[in-house]
Structure formats: C-alpha cells, structure tokens
Protein backbone atom coordinates (compact mmCIF):
# COMPACT_ATOMS: atom_id res chain seq x y z
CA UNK A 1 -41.17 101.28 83.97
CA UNK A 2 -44.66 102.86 84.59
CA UNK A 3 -46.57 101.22 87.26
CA UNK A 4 -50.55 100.63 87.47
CA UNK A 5 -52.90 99.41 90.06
CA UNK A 6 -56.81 98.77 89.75
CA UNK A 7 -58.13 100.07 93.75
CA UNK A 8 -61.39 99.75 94.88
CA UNK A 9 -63.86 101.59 97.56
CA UNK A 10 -66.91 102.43 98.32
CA UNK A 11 -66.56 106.07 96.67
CA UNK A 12 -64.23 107.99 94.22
CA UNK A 13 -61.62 109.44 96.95
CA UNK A 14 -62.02 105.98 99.34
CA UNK A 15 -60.64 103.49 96.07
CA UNK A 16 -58.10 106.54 95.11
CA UNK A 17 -56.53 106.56 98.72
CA UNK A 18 -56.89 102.94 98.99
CA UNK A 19 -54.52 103.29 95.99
CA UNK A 20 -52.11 105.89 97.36
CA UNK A 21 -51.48 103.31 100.66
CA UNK A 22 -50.76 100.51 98.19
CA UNK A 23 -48.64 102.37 95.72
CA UNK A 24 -47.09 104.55 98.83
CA UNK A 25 -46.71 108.18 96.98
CA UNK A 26 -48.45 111.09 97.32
CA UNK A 27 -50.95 112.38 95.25
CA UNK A 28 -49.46 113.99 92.49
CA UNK A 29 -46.98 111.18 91.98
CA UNK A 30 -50.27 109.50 90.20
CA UNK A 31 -52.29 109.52 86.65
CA UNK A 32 -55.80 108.55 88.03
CA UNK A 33 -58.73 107.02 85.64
CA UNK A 34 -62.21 105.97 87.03
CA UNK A 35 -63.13 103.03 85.37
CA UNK A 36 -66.76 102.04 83.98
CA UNK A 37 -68.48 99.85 85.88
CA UNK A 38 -69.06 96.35 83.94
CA UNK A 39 -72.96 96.59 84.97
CA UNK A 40 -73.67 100.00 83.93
CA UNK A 41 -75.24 101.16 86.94
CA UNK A 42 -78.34 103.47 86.30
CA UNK A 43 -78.60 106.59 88.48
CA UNK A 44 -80.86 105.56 90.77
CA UNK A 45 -78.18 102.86 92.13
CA UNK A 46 -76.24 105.32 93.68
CA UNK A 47 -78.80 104.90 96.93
CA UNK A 48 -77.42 101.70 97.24
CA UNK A 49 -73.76 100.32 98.29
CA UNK A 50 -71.47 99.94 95.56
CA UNK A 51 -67.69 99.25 94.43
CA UNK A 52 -65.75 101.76 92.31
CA UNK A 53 -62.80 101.06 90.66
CA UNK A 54 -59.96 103.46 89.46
CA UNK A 55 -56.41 102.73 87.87
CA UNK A 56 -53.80 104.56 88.78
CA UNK A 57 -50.68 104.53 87.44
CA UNK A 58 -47.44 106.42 88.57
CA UNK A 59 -45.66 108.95 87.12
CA UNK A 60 -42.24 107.68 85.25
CA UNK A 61 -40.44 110.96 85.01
CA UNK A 62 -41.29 112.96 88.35
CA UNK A 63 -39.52 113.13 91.08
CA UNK A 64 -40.25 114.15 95.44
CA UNK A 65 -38.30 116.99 94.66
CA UNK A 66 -40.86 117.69 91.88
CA UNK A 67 -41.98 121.43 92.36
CA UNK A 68 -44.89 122.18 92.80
CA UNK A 69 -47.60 124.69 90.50
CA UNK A 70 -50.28 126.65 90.75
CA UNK A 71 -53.39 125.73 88.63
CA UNK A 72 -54.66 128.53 86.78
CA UNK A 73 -57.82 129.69 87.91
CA UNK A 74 -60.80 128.04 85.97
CA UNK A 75 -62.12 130.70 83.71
CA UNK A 76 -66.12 131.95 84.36
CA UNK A 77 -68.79 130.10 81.87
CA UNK A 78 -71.96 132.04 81.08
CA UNK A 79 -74.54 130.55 80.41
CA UNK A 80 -76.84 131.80 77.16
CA UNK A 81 -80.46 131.65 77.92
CA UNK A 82 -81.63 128.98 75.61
CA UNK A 83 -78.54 126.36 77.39
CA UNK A 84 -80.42 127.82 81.01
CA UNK A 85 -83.31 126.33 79.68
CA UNK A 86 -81.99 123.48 78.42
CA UNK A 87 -80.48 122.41 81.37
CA UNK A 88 -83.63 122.93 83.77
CA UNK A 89 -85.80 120.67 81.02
CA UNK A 90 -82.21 118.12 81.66
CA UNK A 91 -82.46 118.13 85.26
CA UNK A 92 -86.66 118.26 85.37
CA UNK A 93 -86.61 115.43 83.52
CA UNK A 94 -84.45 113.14 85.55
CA UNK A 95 -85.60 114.67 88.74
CA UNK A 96 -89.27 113.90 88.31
CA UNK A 97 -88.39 110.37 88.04
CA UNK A 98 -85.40 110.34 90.80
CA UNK A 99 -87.71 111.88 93.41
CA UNK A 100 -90.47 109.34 93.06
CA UNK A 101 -87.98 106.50 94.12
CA UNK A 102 -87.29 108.85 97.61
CA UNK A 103 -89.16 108.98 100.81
CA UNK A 104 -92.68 110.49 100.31
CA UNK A 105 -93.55 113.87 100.26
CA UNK A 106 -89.89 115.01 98.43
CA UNK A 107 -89.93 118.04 96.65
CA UNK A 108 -87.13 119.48 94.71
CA UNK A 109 -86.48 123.09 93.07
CA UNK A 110 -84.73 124.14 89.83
CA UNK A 111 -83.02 127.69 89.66
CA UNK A 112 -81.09 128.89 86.50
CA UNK A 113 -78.69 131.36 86.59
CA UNK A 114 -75.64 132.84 83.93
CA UNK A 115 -73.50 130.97 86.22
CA UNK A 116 -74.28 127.62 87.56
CA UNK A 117 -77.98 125.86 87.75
CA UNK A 118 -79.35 125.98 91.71
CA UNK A 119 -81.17 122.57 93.11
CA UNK A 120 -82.74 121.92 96.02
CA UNK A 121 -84.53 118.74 96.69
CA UNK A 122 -86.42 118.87 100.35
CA UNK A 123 -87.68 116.10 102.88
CA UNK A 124 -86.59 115.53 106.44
CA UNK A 125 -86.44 111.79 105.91
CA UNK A 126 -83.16 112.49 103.51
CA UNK A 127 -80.54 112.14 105.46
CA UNK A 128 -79.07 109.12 103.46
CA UNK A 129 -78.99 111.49 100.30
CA UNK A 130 -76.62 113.60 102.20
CA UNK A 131 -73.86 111.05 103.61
CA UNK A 132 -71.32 111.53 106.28
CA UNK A 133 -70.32 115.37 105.93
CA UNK A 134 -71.90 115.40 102.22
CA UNK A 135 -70.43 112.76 100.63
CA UNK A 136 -73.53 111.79 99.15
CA UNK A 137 -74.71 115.17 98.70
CA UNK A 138 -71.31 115.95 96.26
CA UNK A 139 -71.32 112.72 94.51
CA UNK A 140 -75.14 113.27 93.37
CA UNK A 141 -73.80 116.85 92.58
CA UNK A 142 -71.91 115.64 90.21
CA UNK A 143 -74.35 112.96 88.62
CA UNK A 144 -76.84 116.06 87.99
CA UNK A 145 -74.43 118.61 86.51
CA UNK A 146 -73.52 115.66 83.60
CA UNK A 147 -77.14 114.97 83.52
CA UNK A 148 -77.81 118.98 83.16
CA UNK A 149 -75.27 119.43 80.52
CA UNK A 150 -76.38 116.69 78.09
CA UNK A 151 -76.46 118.07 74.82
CA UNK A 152 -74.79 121.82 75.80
CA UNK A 153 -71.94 122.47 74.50
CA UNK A 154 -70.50 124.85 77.82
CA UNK A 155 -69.54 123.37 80.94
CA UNK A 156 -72.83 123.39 83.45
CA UNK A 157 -72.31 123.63 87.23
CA UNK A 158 -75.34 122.42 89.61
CA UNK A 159 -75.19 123.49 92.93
CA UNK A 160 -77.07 121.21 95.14
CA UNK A 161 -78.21 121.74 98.42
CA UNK A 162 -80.83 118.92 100.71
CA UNK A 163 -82.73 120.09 103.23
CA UNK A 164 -80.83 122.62 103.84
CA UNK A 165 -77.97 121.14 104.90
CA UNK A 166 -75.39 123.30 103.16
CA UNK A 167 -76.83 126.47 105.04
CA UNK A 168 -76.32 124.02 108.65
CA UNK A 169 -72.80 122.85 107.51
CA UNK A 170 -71.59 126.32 107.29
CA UNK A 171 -72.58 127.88 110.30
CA UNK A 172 -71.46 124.77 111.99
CA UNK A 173 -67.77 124.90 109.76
CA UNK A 174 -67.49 129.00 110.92
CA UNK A 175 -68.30 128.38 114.53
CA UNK A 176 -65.36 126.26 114.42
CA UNK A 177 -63.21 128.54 113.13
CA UNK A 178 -64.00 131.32 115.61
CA UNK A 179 -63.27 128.30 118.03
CA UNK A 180 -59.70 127.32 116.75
CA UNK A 181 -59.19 130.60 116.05
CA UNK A 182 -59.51 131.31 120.24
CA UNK A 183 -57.75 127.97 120.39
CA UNK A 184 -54.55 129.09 118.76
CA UNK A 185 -54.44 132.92 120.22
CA UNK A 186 -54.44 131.31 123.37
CA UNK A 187 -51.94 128.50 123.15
CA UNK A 188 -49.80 130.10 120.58
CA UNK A 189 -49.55 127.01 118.55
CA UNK A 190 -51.32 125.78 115.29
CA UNK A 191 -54.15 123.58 114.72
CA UNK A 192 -54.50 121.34 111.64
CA UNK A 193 -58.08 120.36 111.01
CA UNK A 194 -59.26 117.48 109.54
CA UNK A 195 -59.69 117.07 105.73
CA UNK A 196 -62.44 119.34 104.02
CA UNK A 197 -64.00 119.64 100.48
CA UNK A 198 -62.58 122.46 98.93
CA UNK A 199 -65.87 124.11 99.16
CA UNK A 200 -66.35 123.91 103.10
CA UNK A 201 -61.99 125.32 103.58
CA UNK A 202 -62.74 128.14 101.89
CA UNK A 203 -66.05 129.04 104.53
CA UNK A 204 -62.99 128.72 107.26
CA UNK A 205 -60.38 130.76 105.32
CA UNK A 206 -63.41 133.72 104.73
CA UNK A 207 -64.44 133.76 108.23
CA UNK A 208 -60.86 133.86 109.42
CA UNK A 209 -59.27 135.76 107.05
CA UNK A 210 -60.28 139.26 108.92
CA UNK A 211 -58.66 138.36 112.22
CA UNK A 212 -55.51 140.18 112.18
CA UNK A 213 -53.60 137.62 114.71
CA UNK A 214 -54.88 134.27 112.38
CA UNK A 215 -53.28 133.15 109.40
CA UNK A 216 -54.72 130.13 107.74
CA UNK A 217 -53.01 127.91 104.61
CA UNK A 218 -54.12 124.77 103.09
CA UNK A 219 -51.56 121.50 102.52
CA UNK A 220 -51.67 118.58 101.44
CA UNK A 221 -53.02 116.62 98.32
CA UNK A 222 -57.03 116.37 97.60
CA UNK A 223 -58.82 114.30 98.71
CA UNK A 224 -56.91 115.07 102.33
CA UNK A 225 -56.14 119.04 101.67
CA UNK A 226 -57.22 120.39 105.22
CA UNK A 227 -56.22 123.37 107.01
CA UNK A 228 -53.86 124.91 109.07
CA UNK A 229 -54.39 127.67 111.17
CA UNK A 230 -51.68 129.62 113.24
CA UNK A 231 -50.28 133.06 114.61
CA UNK A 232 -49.56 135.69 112.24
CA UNK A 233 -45.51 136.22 112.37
C-alpha cells in the first residue's frame, strides 16, 4: 500500500527533505506534488516568511536495487519573435509593479533572446532578494519565467541575475575548485563538497574538467547532488 505524507518548510527543497527524513528513502523512492496554498499568496509575498507544503507519496513498485537512468537531455526551445515580445511586455508588466514594493532606487533590465529571456534587477540594498547562496534569487526565477510565459504556448526560461551576484558566485565557486583541486593533488584523497544548484556544479566541473590529474562526478539525489572531486586513475 502506497504511502503519503503532507511536509512543510520554509521553501520547496526544505518541506521535500523534511519529507525524505520522515518517510526515510531517498529521493527517487518518492512522487512529489507542491500543494496550493489555501490563501493564494500574491507574488509580492514571497519577501515575506512563509510555509510550503508538498505531498509525497512513495513509490509501490520500486525497489533500492532500482537502477538507475539517465534523463534525456531537454531539447532547445526557440523562441519566435512575436513570443520574445510577448514575454518582455509579461515580465515589464509585473516588474514595474514588483520593483516599486523594493528598496528605492531599484532598477531592473529585460533582454530577449531565441533562447531564454535575460533579467537583471539592480540595487545594493537587495541582498534579501538573493537569500543564502541564491535561494531567493532561484525561487523568484522561477515565479518570473511562469509570469513570462503566460499566454505562450513554448516553454520560456528567465535567467535572473541581482546585483550581480551570479557574476560574484562564480568566480567565488571556481576559486574553489582550483583550491580543492590543489587540495586533492596534494593529499591524494577526494573531497565531497557541499550541495550545489545544478547550475553552480557545472561552473566547478568546467573549470576542472581541463586538469588532467582531476576527475570530478556528481552523486546523490537533488536537492543534495554535490560533487566529488578526486585523482584521475
């Protein structure tokens, strides 16, 4: 018999691991739905704290011996001109209101491309917007590329970036891959690093992937995928 949990947090990943400890099995062991809050929060609540819920409910049939599979690759969207513009007027539209509610002075910046829609939104006093190591800066990410796709019928990706901190993060994230990379040349063992957004492991397996004595792989199950980086045999 199928069994299902409602698990709480303060984001998305916090209420799905809560879940994980409580059901004890790993990730893919799971079916995971985000359920609506009651309220309806508007956008502009996301600035303050909040309770997500998900239900999760493990799968009957699989097993720990389960193998496991590579997902396919997601295919390339281009976007047509008229859906480019489309989105901006989206995202203008919901920006122009979102930035009056931030600290004074905020600016933000829509670019359009065939591939994804660029935003920037810029004021030093924005450091909330950004959370601990982005959190805030992904989860908004994803509020603006629904808002951006309303009424399109492709797929639009918004890349956000706040005061530049994606630019910061990633000469911070290769720095420390140079560092482990020293690290585990001159210890001869491997270093596992702490969890990291898909985005920010593969800035550490570019920078490293040129070093003919480093070999880097990712394990584990999102939200805790990290990597590990060790001697080439």
């Amino acid at each position: 018999m199928e069994k299902t949990i409602v698990a709480e947090g303060k984001t998305t990943n916090e209420a799905i691991e809560n879940g994980l400890k409580e059901l004890k099995v790993p990730r893919n062991r799971v079916e995971i739905k985000v359920l609506e809050n009651e309220d309806k929060r508007s956008f502009f609540s996301i600035l303050a704290p909040r309770v997500v819920k998900v239900e999760m409910t493990v799968k009957e049939k699989e097993t720990r011996n389960e193998v496991k599979t590579t997902m396919p690759a997601k295919r390339e969207i281009e976007l047509k001109k008229d859906e480019q513009e489309k989105a901006k007027q989206n995202l203008e539209q919901f920006l122009k209101e979102f930035t009056l509610q931030l600290s004074e002075g905020t600016t933000y910046k829509i670019e359009p491309t065939t591939s994804h829609i660029k935003v920037e939104i810029n004021n030093k006093d924005l450091g909330y917007l950004i959370g601990y190591r982005g959190e805030n800066l992904y989860a908004l990410q994803n509020v603006l590329s629904a808002i951006a796709g309303k009424g399109i019928e492709n797929r639009v990706r918004v890349i956000l970036d706040i005061e530049g901190y994606k630019a910061k993060r990633e000469k911070t994230l290769e720095d420390l891959a140079e560092k482990v990379a020293k690290t585990v040349i001159r210890t001869r063992k491997p270093v596992k690093l702490e969890p990291m957004q898909a985005y920010e492991r593969k800035i550490i397996h570019s920078k490293l992937q040129e070093n003919p004595k480093i070999d880097t792989t990712s394990v584990g199950e999102e939200p805790h995928r990290r990597i590990v980086v060790s001697l080439k045999k």
